[in-house]
Structures are given as C-alpha cells and as structure tokens.
C-alpha atoms as a PDB file:
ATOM      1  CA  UNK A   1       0.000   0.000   0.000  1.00  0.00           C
ATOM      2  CA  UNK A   2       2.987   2.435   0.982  1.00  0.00           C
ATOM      3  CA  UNK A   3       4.947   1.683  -2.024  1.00  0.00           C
ATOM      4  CA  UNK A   4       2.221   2.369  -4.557  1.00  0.00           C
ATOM      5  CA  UNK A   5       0.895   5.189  -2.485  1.00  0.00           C
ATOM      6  CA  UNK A   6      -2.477   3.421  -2.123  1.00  0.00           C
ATOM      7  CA  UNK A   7      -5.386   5.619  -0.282  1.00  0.00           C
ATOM      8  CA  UNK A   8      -5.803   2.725   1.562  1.00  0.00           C
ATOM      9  CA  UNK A   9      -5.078   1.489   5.384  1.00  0.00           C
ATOM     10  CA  UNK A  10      -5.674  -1.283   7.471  1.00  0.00           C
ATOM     11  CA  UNK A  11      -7.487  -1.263  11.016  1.00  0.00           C
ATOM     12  CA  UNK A  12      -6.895  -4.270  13.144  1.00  0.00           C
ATOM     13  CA  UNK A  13      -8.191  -4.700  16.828  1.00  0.00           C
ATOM     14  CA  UNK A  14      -6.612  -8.607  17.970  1.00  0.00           C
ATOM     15  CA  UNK A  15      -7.314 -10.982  15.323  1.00  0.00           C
ATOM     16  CA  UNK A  16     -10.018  -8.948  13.461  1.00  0.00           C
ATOM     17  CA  UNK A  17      -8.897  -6.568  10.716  1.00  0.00           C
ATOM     18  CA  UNK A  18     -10.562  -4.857   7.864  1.00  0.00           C
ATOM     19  CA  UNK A  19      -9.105  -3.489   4.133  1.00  0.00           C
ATOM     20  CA  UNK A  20     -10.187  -0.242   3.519  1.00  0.00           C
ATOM     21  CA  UNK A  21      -9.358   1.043  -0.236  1.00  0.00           C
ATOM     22  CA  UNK A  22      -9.983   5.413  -1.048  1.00  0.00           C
ATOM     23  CA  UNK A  23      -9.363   6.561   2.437  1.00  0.00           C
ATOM     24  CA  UNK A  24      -6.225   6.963   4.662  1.00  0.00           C
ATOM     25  CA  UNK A  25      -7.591   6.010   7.722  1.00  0.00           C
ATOM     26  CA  UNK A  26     -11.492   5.127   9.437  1.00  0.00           C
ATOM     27  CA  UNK A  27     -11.722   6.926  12.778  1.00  0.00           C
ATOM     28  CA  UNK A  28     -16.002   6.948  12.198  1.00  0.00           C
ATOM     29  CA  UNK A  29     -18.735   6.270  10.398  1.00  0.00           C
ATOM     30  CA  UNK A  30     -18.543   9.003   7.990  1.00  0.00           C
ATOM     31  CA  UNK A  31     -15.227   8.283   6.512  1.00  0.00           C
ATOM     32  CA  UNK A  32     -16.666   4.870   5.721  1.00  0.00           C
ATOM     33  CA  UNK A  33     -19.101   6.983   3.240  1.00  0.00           C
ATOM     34  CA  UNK A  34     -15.523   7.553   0.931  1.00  0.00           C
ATOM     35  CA  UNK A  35     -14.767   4.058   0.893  1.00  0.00           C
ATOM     36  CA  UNK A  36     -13.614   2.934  -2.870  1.00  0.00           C
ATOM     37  CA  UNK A  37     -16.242   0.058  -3.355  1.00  0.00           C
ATOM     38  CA  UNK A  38     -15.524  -0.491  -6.752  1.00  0.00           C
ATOM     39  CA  UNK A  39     -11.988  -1.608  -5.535  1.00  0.00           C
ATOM     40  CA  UNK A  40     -12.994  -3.928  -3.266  1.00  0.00           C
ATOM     41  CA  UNK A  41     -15.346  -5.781  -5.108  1.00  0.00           C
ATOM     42  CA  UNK A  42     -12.344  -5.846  -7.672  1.00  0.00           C
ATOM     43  CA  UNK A  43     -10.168  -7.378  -4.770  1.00  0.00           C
ATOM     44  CA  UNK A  44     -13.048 -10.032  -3.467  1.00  0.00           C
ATOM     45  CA  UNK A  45     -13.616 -11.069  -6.669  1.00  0.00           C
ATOM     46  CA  UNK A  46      -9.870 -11.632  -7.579  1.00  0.00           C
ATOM     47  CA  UNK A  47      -9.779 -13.801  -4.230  1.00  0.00           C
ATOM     48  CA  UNK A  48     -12.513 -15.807  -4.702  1.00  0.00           C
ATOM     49  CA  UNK A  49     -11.727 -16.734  -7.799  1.00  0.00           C
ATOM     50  CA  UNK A  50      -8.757 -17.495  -6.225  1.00  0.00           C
ATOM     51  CA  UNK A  51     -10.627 -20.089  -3.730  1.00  0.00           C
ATOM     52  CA  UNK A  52      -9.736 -17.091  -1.302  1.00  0.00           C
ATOM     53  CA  UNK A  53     -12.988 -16.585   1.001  1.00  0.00           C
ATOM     54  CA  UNK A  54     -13.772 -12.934   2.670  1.00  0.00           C
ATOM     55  CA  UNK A  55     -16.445 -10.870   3.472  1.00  0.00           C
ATOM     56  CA  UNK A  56     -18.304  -9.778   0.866  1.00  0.00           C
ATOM     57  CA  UNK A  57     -18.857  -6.004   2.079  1.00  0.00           C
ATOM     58  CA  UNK A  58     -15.786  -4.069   2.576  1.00  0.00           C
ATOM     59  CA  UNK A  59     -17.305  -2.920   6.292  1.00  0.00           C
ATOM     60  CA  UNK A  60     -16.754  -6.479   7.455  1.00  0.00           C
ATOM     61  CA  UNK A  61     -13.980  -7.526   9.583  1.00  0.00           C
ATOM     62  CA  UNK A  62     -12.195 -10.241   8.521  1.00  0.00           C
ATOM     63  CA  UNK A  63     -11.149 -12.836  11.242  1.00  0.00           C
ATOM     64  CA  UNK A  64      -7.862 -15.056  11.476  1.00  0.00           C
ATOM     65  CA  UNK A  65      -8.137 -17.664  13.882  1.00  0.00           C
ATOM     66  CA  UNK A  66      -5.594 -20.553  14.866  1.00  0.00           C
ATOM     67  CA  UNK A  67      -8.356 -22.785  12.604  1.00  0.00           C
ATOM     68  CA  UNK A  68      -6.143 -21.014   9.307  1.00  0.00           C
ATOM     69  CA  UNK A  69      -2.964 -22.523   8.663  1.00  0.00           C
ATOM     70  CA  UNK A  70       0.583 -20.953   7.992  1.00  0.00           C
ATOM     71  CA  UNK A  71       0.304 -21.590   4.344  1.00  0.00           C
ATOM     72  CA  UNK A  72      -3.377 -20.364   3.866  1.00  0.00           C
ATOM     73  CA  UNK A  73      -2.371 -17.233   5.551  1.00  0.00           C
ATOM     74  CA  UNK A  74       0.974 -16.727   3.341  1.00  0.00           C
ATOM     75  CA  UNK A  75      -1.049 -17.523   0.450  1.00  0.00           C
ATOM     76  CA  UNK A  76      -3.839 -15.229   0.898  1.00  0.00           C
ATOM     77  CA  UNK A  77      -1.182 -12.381   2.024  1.00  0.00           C
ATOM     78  CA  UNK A  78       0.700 -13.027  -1.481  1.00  0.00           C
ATOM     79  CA  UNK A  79      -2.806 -12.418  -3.294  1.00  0.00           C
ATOM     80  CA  UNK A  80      -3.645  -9.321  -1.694  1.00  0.00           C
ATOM     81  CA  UNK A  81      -0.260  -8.287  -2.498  1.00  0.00           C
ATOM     82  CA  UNK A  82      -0.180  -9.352  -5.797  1.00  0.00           C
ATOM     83  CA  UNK A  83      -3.929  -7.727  -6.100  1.00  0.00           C
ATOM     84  CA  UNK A  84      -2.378  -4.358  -5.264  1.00  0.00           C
ATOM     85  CA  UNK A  85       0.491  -4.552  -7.355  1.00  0.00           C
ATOM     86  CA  UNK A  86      -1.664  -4.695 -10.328  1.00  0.00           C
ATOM     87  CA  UNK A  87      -3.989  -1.854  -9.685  1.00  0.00           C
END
C-alpha cells in the first residue's frame, strides 16, 4: 500500500482486521461513506476466484483464527499483495 501510495489502510483490533481502499484512515462512520467500493469488489472477486474466502462487504472484519494454517495465511497475504500490485 505504501509503495504504490495506495489511499488505503488497514485497522486491526486482535485478530479482526478490515481493508479499507480510497481513504487513509477510518476513525467513524462518515469516513466509511468515501470508501472505494468499486476496488474492493475488484479485490473479493480476484480472491474468490482465487478459492480465497472474505467478506463480501468491505465494512466487514475479517477474522484469522488458529483454525487457518501458515500456508493459507501466506497464500492469501501473497494475493492481496499481488492484487495491489496490479492496480
């Protein structure tokens, strides 16, 4: 996200986090009116076509649990990565 200077960030409270794609940061609910939907549809698409599984609205939090393995996690890290390389 830094390296392509993305308007993007990541919040994360323990083992939930949430994406958010066209703003820098989400303090409240208004700044999740400037989310970039388009973009994340783009990105859950890409993943489940991928056999990658997240929440289908980009106000979810996604959940890692001990129930996802090393290699599921590297693997869907290396999509999202390779998802914002190409955009």
């Amino acid at each position: 996200i830094r390296a392509k200077h993305l308007n993007a960030c990541v919040n994360q409270c323990g083992s939930m986090f949430s994406l958010f794609f066209g703003v820098s940061e989400v303090k409240c609910r208004e700044d999740l009116a400037k989310l970039d939907q388009e973009l994340f549809v783009r990105l859950f698409r890409t993943l489940f076509d991928q056999g990658i599984y997240l929440p289908p609205s980009s106000h979810e939090a996604w959940f890692v649990s001990t129930a996802h393995t090393d290699e599921e996690l590297d693997r869907t890290a290396k999509a999202i990565v390779d998802f914002i390389r190409i955009i």
